[in-house]
Protein backbone atom coordinates (compact mmCIF):
# COMPACT_ATOMS: atom_id res chain seq x y z
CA UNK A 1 142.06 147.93 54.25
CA UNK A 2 142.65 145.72 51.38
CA UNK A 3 146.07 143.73 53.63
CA UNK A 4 143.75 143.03 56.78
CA UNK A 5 141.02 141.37 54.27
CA UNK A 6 143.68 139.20 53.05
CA UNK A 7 144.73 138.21 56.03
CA UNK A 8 141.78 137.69 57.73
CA UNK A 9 140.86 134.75 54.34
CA UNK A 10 144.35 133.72 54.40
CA UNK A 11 143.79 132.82 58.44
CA UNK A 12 140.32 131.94 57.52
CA UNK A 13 141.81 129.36 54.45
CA UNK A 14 144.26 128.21 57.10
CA UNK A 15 142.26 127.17 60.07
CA UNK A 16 139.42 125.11 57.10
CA UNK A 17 142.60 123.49 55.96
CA UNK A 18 143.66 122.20 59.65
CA UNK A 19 140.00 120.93 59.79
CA UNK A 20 140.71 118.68 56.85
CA UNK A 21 143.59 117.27 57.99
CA UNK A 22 144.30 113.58 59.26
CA UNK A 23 143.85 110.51 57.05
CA UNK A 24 141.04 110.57 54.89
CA UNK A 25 140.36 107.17 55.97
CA UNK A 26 139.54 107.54 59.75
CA UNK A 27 136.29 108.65 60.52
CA UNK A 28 135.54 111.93 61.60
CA UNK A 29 136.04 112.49 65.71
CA UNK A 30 132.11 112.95 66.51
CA UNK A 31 130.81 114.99 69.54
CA UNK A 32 128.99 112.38 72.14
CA UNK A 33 125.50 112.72 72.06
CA UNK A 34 123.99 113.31 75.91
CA UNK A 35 121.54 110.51 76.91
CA UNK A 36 120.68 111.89 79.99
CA UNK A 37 116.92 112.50 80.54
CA UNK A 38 115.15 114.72 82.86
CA UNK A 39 112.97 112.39 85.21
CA UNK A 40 109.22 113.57 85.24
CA UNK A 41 107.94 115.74 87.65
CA UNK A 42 106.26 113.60 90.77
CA UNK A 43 104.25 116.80 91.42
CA UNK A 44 100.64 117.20 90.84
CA UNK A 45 99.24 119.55 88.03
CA UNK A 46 97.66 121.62 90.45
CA UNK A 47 100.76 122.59 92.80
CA UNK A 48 101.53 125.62 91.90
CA UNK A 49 105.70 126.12 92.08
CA UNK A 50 106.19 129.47 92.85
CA UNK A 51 104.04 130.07 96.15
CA UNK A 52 105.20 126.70 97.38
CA UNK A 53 100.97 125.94 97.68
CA UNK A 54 99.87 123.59 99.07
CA UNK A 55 101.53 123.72 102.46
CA UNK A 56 100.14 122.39 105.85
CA UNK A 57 99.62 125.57 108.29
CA UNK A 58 98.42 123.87 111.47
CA UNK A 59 95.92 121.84 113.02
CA UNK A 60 92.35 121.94 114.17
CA UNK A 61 91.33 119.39 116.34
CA UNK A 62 91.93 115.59 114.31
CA UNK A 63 91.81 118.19 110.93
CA UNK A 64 94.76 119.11 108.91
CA UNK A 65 94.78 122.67 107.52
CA UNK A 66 96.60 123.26 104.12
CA UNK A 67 96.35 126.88 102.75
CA UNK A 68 95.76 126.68 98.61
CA UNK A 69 95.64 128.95 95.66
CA UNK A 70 91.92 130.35 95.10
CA UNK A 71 92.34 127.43 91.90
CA UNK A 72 93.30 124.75 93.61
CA UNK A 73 90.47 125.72 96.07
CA UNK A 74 87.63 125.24 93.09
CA UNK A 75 89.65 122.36 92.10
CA UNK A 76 89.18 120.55 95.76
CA UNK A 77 85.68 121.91 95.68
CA UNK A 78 84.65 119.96 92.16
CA UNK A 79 86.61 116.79 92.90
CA UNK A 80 85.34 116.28 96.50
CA UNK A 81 82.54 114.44 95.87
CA UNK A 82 84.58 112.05 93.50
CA UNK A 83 87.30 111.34 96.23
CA UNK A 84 85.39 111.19 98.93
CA UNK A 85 82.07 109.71 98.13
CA UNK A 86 82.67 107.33 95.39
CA UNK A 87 85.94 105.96 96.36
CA UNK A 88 84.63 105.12 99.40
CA UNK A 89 86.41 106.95 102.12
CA UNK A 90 83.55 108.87 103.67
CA UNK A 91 82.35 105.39 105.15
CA UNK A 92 86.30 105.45 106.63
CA UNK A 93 86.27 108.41 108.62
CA UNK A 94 86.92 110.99 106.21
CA UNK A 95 85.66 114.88 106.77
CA UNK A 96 86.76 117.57 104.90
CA UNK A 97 86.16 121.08 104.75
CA UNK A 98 87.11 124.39 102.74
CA UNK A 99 87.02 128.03 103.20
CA UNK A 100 84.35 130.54 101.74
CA UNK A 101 85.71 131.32 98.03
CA UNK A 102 85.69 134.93 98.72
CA UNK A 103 88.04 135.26 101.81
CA UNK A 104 91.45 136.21 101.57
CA UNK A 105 93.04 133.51 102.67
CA UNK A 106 92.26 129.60 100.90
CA UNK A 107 92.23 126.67 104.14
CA UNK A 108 91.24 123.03 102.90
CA UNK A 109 90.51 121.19 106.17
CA UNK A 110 90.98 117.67 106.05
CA UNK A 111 90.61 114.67 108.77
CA UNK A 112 91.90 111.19 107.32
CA UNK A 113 89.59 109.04 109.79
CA UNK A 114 90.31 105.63 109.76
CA UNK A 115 91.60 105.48 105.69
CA UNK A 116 94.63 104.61 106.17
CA UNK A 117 95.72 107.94 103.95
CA UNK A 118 97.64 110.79 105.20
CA UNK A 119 95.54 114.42 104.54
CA UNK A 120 98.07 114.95 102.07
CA UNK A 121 97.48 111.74 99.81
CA UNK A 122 93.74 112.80 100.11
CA UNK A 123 94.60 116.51 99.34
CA UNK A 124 96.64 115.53 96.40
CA UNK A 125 93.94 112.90 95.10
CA UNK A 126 91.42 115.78 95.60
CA UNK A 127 93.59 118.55 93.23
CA UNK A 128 93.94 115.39 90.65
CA UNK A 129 90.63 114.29 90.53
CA UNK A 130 90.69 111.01 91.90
């Protein structure tokens, strides 16, 4: 038992001394530091990764129907008014609707009129907040 412990410092001594080795005067070899950055995330807060939400199911008449999470639902709901009324784009055309909070199934409705927006930009300005 004693041998292996000796050997085991005596490698031990042996691979600190290779460390140490080279002219004093060079500088150590340094590890590159990574600059690389993650970009940020282009998606909103309120899409929610996992269930892919929101999506576009279909079409009803000149509507748009995206299915949402029961939060981005409320989320629509509160910021409706903002986006639609006070930016201005009800006087453009533009009609939304969304399902009763207590089905199943969460359908945001939404006709872009004569905005110039795709149902999406308004969707997405509605789960922002303006």
């Amino acid at each position: 038992m004693n041998r292996r412990l000796v050997v085991l410092v005596l490698a031990a001594i042996a691979v600190l001394a290779g460390c140490g080795a080279g002219d004093p005067s060079e500088p150590a070899p340094s590890t590159p530091i990574s600059t690389r950055t993650i970009p940020p995330s282009t998606l909103s807060p309120a899409t929610t990764l996992v269930s892919g939400l929101p999506r576009q199911v279909g079409t009803d008449g000149n509507f748009q129907v995206f299915e949402v999470t029961a939060h981005q639902r409320e989320l629509v709901a509160r910021n409706a008014v903002k986006v639609v009324i006070r930016q201005g784009l009800w006087d453009q055309g533009v009609r939304f609707g969304i399902t009763d909070p207590f089905k199943k199934q969460h359908l945001v409705l939404i006709n872009p009129g004569m905005s110039g927006l795709t149902a999406r930009q308004i969707l997405d300005r509605m789960l922002r907040g303006g």
